[in-house]
N, C-alpha and C. Protein backbone atom coordinates (compact mmCIF):
# COMPACT_ATOMS: atom_id res chain seq x y z
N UNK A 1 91.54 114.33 -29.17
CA UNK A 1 92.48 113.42 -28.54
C UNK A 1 93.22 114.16 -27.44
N UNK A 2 93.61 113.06 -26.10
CA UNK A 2 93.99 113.79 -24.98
C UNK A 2 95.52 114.41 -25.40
N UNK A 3 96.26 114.97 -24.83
CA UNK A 3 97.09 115.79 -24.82
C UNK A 3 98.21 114.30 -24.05
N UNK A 4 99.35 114.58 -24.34
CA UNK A 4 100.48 113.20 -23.91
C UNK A 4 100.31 112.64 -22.09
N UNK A 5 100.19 113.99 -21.39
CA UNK A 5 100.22 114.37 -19.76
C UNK A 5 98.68 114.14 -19.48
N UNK A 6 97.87 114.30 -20.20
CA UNK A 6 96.42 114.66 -19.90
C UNK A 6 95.78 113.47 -18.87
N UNK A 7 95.36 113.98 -18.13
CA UNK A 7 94.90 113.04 -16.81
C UNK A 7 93.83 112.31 -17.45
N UNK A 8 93.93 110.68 -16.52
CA UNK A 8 93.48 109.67 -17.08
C UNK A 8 92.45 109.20 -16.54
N UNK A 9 92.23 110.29 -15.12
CA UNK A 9 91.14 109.85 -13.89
C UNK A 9 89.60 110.49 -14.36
N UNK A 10 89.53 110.76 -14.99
CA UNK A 10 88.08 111.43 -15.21
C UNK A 10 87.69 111.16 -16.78
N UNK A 11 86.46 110.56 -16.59
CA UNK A 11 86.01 110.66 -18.45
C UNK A 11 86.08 111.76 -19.20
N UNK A 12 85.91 111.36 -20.43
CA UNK A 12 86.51 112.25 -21.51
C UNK A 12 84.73 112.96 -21.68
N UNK A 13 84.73 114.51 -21.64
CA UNK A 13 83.43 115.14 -21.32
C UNK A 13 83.60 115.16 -23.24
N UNK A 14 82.08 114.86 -23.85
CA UNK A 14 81.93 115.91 -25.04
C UNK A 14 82.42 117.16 -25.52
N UNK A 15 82.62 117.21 -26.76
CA UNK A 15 83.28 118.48 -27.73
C UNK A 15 81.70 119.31 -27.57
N UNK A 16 82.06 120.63 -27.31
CA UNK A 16 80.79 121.81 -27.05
C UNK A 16 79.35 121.15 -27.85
N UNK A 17 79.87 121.23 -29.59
CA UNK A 17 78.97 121.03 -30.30
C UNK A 17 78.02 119.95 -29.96
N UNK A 18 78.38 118.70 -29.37
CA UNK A 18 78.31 117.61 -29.03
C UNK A 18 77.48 117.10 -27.75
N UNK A 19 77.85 118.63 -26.77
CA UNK A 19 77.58 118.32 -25.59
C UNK A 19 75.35 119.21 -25.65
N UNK A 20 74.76 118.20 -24.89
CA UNK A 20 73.35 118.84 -24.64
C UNK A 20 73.27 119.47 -23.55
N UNK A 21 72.89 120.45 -24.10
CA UNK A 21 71.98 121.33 -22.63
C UNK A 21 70.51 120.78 -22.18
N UNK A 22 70.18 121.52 -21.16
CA UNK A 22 68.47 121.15 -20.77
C UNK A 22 67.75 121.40 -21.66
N UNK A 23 67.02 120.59 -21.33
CA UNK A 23 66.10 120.07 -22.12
C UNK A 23 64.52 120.15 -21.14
N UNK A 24 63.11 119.99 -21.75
CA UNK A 24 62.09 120.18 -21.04
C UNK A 24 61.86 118.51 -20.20
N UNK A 25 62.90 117.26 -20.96
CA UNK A 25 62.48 116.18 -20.13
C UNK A 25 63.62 116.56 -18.41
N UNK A 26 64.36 117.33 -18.48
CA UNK A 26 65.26 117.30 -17.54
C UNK A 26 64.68 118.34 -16.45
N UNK A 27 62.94 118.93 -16.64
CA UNK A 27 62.70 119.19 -15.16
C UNK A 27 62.60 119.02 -14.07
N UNK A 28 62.46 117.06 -14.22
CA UNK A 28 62.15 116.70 -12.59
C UNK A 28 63.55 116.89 -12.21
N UNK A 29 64.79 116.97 -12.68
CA UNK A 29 66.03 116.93 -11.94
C UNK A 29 66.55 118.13 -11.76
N UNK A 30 65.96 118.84 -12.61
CA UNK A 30 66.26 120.16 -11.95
C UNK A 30 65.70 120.93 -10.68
N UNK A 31 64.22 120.13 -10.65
CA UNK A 31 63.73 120.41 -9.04
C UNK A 31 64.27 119.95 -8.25
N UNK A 32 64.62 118.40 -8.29
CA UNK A 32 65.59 117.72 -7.38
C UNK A 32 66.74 118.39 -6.78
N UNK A 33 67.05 118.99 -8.37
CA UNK A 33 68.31 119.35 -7.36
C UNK A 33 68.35 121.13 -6.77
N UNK A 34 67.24 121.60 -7.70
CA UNK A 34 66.70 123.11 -6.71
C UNK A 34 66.58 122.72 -5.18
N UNK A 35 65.67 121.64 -4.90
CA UNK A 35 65.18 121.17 -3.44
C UNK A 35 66.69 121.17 -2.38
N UNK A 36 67.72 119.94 -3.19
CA UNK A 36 68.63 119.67 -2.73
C UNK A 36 69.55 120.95 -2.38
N UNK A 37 70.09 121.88 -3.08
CA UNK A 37 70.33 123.37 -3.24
C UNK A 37 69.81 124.22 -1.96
N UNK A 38 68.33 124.04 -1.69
CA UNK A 38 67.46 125.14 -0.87
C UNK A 38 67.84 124.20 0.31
N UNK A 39 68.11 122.92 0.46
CA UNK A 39 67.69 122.03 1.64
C UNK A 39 69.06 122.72 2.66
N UNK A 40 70.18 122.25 2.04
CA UNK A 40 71.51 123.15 2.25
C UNK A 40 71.88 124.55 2.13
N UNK A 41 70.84 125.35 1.79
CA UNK A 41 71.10 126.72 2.21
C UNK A 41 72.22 127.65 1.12
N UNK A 42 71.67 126.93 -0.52
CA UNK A 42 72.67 126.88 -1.40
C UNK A 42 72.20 126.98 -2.91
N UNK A 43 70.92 127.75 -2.37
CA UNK A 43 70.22 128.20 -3.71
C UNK A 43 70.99 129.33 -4.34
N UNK A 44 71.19 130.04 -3.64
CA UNK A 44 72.21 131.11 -4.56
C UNK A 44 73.57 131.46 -4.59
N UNK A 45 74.39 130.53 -4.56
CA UNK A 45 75.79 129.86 -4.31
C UNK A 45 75.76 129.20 -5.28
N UNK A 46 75.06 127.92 -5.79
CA UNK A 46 75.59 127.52 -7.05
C UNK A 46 74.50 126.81 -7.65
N UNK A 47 74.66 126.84 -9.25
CA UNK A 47 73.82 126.57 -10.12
C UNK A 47 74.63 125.78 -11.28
N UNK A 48 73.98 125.45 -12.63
CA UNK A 48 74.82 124.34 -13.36
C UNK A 48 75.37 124.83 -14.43
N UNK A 49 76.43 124.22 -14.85
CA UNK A 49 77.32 124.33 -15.87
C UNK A 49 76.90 123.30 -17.29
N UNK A 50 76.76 123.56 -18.53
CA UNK A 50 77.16 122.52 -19.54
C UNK A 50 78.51 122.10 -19.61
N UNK A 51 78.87 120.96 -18.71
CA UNK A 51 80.16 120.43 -19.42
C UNK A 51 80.32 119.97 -20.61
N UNK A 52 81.61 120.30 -20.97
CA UNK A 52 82.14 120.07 -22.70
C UNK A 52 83.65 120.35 -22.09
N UNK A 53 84.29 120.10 -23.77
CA UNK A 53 85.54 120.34 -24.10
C UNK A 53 85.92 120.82 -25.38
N UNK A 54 86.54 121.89 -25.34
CA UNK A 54 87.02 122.76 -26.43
C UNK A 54 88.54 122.06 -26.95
N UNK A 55 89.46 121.39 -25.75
CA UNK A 55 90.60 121.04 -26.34
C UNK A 55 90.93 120.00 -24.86
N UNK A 56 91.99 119.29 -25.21
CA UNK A 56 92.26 118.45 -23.84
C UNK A 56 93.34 119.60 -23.18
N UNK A 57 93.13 119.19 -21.70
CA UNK A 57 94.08 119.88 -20.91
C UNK A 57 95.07 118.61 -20.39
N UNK A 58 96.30 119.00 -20.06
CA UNK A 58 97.46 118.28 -19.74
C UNK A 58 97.43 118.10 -18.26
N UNK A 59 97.45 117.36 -17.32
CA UNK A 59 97.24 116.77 -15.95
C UNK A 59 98.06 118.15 -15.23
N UNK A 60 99.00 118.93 -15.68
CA UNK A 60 99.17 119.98 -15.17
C UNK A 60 99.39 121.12 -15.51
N UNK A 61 97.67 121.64 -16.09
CA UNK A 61 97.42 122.58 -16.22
C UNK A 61 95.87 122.63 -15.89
N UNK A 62 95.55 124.16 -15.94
CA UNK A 62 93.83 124.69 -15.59
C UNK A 62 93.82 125.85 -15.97
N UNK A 63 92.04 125.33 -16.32
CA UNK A 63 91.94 126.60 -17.18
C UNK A 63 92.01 127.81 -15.90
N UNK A 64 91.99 128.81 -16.33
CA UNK A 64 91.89 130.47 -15.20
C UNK A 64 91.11 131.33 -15.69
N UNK A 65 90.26 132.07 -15.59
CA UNK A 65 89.24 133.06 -16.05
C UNK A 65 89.86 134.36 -15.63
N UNK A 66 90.10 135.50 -16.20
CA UNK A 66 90.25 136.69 -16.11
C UNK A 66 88.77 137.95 -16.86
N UNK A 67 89.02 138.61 -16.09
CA UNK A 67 87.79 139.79 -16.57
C UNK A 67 88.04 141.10 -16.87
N UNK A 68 87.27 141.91 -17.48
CA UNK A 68 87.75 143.45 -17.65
C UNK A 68 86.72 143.84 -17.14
N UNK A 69 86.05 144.45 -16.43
CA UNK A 69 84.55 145.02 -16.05
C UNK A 69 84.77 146.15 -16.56
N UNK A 70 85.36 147.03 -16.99
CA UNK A 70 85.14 148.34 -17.87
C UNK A 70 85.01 147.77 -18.98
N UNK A 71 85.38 146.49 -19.93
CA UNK A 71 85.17 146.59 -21.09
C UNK A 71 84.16 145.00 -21.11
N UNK A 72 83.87 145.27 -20.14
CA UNK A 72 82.35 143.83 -19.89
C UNK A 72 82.77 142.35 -20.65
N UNK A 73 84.10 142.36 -20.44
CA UNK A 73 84.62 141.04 -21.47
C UNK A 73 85.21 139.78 -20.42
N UNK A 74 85.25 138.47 -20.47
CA UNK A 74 85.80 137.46 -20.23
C UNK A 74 86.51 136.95 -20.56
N UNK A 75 87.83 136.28 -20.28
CA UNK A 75 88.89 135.33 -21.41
C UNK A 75 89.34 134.32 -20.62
N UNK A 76 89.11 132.88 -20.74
CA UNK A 76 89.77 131.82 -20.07
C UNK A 76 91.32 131.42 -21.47
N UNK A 77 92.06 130.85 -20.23
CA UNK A 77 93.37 130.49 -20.59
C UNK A 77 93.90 129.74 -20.07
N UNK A 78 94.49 128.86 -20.54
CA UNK A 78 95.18 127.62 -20.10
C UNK A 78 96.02 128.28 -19.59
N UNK A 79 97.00 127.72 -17.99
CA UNK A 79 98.24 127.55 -17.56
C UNK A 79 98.16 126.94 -16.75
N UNK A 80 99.83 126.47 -16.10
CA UNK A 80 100.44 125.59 -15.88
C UNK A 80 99.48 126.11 -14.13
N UNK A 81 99.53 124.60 -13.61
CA UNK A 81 98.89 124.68 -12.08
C UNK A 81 100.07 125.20 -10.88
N UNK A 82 101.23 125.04 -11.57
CA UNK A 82 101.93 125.20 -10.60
C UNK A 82 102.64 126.72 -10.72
N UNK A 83 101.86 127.56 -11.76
CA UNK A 83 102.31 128.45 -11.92
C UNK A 83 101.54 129.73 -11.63
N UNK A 84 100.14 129.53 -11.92
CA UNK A 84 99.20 130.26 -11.89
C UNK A 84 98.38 131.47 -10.37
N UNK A 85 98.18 132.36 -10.89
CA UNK A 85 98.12 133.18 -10.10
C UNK A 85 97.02 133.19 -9.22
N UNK A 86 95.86 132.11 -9.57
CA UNK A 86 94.53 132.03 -9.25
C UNK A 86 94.42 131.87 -7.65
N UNK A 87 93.31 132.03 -7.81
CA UNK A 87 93.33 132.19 -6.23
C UNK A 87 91.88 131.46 -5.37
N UNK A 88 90.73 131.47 -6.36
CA UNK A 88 89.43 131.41 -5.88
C UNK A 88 88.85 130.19 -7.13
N UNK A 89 88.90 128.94 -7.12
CA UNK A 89 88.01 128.09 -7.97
C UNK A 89 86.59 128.57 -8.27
N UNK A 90 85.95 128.52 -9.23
CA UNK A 90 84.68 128.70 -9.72
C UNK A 90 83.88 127.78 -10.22
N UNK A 91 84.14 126.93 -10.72
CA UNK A 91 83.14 126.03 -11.36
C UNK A 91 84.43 124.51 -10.74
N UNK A 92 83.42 123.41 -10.77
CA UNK A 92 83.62 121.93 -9.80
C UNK A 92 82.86 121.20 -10.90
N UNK A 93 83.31 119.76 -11.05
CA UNK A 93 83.26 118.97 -11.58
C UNK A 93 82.90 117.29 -10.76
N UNK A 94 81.85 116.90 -10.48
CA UNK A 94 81.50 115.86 -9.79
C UNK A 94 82.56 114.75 -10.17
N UNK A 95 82.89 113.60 -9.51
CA UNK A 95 83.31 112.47 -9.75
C UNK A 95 82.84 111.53 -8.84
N UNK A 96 81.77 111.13 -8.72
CA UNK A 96 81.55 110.60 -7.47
C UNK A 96 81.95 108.96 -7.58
N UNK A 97 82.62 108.51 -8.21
CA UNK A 97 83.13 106.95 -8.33
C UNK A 97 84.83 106.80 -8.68
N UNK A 98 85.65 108.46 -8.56
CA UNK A 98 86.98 108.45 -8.63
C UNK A 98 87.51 108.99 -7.38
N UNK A 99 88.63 108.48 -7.21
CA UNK A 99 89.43 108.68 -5.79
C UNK A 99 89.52 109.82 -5.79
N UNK A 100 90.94 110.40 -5.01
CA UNK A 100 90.91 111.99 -4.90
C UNK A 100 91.32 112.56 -6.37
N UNK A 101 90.41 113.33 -6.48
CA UNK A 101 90.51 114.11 -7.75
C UNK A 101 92.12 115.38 -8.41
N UNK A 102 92.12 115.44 -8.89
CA UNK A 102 93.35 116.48 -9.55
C UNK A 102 92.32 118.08 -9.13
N UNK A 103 93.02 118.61 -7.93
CA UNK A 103 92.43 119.95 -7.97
C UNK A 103 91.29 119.81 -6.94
N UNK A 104 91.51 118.36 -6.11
CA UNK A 104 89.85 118.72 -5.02
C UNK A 104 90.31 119.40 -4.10
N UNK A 105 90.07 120.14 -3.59
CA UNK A 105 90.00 121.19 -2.33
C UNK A 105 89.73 120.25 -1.24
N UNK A 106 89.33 119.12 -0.74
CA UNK A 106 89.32 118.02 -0.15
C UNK A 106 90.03 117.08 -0.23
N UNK A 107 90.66 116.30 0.77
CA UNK A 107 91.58 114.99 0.59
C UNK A 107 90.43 113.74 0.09
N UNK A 108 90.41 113.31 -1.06
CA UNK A 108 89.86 112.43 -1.07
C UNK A 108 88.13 112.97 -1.92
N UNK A 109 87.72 114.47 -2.20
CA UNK A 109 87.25 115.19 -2.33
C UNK A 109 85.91 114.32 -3.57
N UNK A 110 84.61 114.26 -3.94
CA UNK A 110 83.92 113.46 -5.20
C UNK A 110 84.08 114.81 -6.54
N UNK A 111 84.85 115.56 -6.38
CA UNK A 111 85.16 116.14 -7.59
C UNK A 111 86.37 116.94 -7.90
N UNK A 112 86.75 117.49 -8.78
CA UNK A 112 87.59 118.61 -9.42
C UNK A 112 87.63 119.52 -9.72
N UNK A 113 88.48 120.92 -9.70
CA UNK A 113 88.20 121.91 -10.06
C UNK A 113 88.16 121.98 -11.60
N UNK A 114 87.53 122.72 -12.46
CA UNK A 114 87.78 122.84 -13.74
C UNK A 114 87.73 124.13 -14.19
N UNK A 115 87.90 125.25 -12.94
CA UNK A 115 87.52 126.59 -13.57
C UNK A 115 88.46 127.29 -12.70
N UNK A 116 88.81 128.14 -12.83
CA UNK A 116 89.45 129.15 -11.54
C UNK A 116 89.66 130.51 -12.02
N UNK A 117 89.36 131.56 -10.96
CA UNK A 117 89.63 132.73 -11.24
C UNK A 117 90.45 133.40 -10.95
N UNK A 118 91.00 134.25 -11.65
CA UNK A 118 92.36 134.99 -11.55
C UNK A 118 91.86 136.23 -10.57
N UNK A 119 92.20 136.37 -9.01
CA UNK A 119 91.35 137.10 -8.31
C UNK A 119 92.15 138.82 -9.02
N UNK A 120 93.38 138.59 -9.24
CA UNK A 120 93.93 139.82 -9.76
C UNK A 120 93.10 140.79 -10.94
N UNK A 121 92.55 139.84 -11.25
CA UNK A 121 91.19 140.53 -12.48
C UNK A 121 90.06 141.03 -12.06
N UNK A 122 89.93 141.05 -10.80
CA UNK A 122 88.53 141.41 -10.20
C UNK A 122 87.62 140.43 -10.20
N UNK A 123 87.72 139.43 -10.38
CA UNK A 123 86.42 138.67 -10.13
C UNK A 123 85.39 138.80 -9.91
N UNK A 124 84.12 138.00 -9.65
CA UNK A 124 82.67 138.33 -9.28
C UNK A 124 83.17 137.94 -7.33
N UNK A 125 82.77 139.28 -7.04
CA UNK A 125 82.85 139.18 -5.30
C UNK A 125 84.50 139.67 -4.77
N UNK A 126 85.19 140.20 -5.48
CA UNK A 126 86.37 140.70 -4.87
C UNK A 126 86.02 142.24 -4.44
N UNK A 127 86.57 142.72 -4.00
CA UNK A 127 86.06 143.88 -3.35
C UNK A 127 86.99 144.96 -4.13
N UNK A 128 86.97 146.00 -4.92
CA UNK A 128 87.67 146.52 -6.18
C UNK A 128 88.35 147.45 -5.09
């Protein structure tokens, strides 16, 4: 169940357990969208996520990813959007039938951020 604040603009994604990954019927769309990817010059820029949900988030908050590269570990954490140190979004969330999204980098944008990285952690591509 959503959280009291929890934004009302985007469907409610599956609990992990819940949610499917690929599958062998889901090759033609994965060429589709390899093609679509290579057509734009964006084969190795971005690739797909299993969306799910572990818990609801509150309309103002996001998750943030932090890293240790000496101790090869990851930890996402909820905080507040208006507080957070992040700097660089990572993972996007399509909406292509909702107005401007919570978190589009575009006015009016067909998706949302749902990931962001804490560049203070080193991220993948910060320069150490």
């Amino acid at each position: 169940m959503a959280g009291k604040n929890a934004t009302q603009q985007r469907p409610a994604l599956p609990r992990f357990e819940e949610a499917e990954g690929l599958g062998p019927r889901d090759a033609e769309f994965v060429r589709d969208l390899i093609a679509v990817l290579e057509k734009h010059g964006n084969l190795d820029r971005f690739g797909l996520c299993l969306l799910h949900d572990h818990f609801p988030l509150d309309a103002d908050e996001v998750l943030v990813e932090t890293n240790d590269p000496e101790a090869r570990t990851l930890q996402i954490r909820v905080e507040k959007a208006s507080g957070t140190r992040h700097a660089k979004p990572s993972q996007w969330r399509f909406l292509p039938d909702v107005g401007h999204a919570k978190g589009a980098e575009t006015q009016g944008g067909p998706y949302e951020v749902i990931l962001q990285c804490d560049v203070v952690s080193l991220c993948p591509g910060r320069d150490r």
